[in-house]
C-alpha atoms as a PDB file:
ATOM      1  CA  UNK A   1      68.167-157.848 -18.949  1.00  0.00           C
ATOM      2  CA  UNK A   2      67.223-161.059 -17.424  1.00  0.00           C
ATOM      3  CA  UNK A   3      65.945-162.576 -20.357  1.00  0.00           C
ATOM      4  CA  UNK A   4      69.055-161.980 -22.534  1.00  0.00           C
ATOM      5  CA  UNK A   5      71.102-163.689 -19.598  1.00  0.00           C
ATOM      6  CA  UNK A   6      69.188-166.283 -19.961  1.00  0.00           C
ATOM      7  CA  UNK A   7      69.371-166.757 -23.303  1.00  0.00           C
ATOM      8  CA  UNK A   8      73.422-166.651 -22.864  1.00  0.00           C
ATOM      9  CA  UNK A   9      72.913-169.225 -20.260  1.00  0.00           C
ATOM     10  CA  UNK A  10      70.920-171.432 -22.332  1.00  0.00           C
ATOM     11  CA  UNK A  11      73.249-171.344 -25.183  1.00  0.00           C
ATOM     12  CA  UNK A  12      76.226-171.825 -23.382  1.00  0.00           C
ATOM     13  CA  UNK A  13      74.730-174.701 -21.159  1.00  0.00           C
ATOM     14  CA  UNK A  14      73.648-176.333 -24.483  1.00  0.00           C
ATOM     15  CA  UNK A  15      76.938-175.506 -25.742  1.00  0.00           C
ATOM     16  CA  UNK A  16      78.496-177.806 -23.043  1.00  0.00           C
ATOM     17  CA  UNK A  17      76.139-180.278 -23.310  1.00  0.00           C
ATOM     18  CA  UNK A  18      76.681-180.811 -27.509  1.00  0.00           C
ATOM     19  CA  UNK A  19      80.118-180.792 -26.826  1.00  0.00           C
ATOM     20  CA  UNK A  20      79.913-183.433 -24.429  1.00  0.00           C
ATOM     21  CA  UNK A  21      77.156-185.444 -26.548  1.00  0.00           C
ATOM     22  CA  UNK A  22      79.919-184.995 -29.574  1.00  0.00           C
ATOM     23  CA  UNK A  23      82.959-186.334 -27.936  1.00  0.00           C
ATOM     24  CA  UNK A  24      80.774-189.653 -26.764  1.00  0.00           C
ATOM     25  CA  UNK A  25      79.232-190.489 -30.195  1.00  0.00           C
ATOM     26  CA  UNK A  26      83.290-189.781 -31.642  1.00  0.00           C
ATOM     27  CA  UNK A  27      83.840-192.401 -29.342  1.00  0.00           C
ATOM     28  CA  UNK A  28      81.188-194.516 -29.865  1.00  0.00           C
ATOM     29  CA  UNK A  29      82.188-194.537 -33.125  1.00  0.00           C
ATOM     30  CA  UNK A  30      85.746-195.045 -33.125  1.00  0.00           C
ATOM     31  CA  UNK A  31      86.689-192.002 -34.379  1.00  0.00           C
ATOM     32  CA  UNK A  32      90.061-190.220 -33.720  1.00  0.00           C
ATOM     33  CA  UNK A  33      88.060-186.826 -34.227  1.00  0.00           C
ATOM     34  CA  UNK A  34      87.528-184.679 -31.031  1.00  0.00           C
ATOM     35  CA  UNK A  35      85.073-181.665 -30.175  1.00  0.00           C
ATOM     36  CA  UNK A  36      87.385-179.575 -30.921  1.00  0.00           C
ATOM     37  CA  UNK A  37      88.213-181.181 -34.285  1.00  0.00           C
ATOM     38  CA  UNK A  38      84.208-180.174 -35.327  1.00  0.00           C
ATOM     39  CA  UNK A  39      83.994-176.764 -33.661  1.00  0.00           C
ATOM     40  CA  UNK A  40      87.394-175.946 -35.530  1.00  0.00           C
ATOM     41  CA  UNK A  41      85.820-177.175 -38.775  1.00  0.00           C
ATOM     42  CA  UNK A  42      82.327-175.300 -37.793  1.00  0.00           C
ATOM     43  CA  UNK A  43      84.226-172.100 -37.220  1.00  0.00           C
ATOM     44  CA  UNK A  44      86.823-172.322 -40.319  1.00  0.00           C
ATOM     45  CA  UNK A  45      83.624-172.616 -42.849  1.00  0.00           C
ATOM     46  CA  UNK A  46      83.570-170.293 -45.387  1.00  0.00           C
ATOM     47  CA  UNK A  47      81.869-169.045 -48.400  1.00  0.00           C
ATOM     48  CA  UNK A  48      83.551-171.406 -50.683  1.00  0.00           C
ATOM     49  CA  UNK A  49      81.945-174.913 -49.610  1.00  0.00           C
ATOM     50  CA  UNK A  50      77.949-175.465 -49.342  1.00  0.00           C
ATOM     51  CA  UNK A  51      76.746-175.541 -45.889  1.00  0.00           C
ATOM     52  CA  UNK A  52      75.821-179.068 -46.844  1.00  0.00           C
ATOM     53  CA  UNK A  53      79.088-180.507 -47.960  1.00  0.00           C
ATOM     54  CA  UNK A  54      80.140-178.952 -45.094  1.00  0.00           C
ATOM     55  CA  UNK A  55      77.730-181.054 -42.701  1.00  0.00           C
ATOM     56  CA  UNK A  56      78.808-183.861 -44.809  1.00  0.00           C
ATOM     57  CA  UNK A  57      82.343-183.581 -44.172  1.00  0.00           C
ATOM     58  CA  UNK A  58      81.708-183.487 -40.316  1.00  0.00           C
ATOM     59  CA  UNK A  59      79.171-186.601 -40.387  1.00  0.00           C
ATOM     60  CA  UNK A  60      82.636-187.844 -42.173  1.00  0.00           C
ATOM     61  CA  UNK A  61      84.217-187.570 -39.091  1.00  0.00           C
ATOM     62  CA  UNK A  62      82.130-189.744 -36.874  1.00  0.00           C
ATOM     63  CA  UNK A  63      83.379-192.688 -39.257  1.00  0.00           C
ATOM     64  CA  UNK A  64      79.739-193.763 -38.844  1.00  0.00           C
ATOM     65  CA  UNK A  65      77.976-196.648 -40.574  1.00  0.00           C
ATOM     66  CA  UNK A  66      75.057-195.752 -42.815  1.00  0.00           C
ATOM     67  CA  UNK A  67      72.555-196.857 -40.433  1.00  0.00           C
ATOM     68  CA  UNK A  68      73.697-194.627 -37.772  1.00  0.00           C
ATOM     69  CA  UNK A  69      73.104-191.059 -40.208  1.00  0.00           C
ATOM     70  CA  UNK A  70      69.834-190.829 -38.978  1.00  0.00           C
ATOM     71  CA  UNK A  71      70.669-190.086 -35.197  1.00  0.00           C
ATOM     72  CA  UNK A  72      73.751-188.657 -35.951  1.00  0.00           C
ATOM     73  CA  UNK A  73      72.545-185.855 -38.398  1.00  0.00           C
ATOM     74  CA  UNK A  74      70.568-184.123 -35.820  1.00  0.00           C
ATOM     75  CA  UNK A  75      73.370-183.642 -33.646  1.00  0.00           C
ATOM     76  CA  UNK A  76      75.729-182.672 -36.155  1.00  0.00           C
ATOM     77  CA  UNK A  77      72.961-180.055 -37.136  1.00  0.00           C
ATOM     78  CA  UNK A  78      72.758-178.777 -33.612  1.00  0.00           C
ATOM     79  CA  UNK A  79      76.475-178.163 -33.627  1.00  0.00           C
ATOM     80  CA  UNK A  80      76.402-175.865 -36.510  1.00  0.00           C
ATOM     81  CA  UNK A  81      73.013-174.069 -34.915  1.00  0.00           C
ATOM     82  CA  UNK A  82      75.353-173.843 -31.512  1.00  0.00           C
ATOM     83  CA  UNK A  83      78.918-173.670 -32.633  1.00  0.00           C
ATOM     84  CA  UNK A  84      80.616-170.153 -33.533  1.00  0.00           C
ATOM     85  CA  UNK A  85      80.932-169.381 -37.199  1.00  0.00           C
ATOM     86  CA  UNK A  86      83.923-167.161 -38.476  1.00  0.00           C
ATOM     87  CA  UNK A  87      81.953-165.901 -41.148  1.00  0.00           C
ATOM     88  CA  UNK A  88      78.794-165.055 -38.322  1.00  0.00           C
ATOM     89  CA  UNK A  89      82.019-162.962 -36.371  1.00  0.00           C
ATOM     90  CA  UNK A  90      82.517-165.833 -34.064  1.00  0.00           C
ATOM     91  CA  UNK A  91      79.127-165.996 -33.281  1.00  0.00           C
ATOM     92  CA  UNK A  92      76.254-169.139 -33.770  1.00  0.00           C
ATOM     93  CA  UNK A  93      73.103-169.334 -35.695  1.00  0.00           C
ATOM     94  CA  UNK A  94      71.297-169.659 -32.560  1.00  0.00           C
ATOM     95  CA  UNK A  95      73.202-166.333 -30.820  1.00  0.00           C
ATOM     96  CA  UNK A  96      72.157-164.365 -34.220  1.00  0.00           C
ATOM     97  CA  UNK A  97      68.444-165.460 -34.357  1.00  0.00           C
ATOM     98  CA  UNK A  98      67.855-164.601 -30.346  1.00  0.00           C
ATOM     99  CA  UNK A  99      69.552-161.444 -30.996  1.00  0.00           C
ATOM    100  CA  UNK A 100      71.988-162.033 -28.088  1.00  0.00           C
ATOM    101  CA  UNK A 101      75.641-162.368 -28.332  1.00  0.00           C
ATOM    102  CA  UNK A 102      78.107-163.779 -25.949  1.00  0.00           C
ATOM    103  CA  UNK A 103      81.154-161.996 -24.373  1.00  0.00           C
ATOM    104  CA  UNK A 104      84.036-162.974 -26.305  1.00  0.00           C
ATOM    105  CA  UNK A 105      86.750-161.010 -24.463  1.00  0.00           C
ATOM    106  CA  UNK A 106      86.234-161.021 -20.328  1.00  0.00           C
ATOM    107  CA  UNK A 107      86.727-157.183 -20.155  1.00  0.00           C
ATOM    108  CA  UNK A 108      89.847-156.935 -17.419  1.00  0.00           C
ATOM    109  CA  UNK A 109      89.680-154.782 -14.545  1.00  0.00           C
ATOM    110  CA  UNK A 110      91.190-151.778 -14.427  1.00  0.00           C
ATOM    111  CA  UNK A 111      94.074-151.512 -11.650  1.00  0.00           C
ATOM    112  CA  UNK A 112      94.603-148.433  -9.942  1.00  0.00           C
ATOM    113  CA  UNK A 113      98.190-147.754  -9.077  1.00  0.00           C
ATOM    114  CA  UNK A 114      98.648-145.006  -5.874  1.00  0.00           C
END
């Protein structure tokens, strides 16, 4: 049990941290795109468009020069490796291949009326 909270953990911490590298390279690069902008896009993919256009169409985003693909690729490959996928049932590559999946509705408490 402790490994698969740890696995959660480490996705979700990583999670954070992409999200955080994304918004700062957006920046960096002048782009009016946010986070949310690419894990919207991530999440809306379906069957109809490549995986690769799609990763094209979110380096697209970044408004980055051509010099700057290099660095920025890997990230944007992270993001679809970390971000949920519709067509995965809101879950990430990286959830599916560890076999773990993350809570997606808190479970509320059941009140007891006397």
């Amino acid at each position: 049990m402790d490994d698969l909270l740890s696995d959660i953990d480490r996705i979700v911490e990583y999670r954070e941290l992409l999200s955080a590298g994304i918004s700062y390279l957006l920046r960096r690069f002048g782009s009016e795109a946010t986070a949310e902008d690419i894990t919207q896009m991530i999440l809306e993919h379906d069957e109809t468009m490549s995986p690769s256009e799609c990763l094209a169409n979110l380096i697209m985003l970044f408004n980055a020069s051509e010099n700057d693909l290099d660095s920025l690729l890997p990230v944007v490959q992270e993001a679809w490796n970390y971000f949920p996928h519709r067509s995965l049932h809101g879950r990430c590559p990286a959830e599916v291949m560890t076999g773990v999946a993350l809570p997606r509705n808190p479970r509320r408490r059941k009140t007891i009326e006397f």
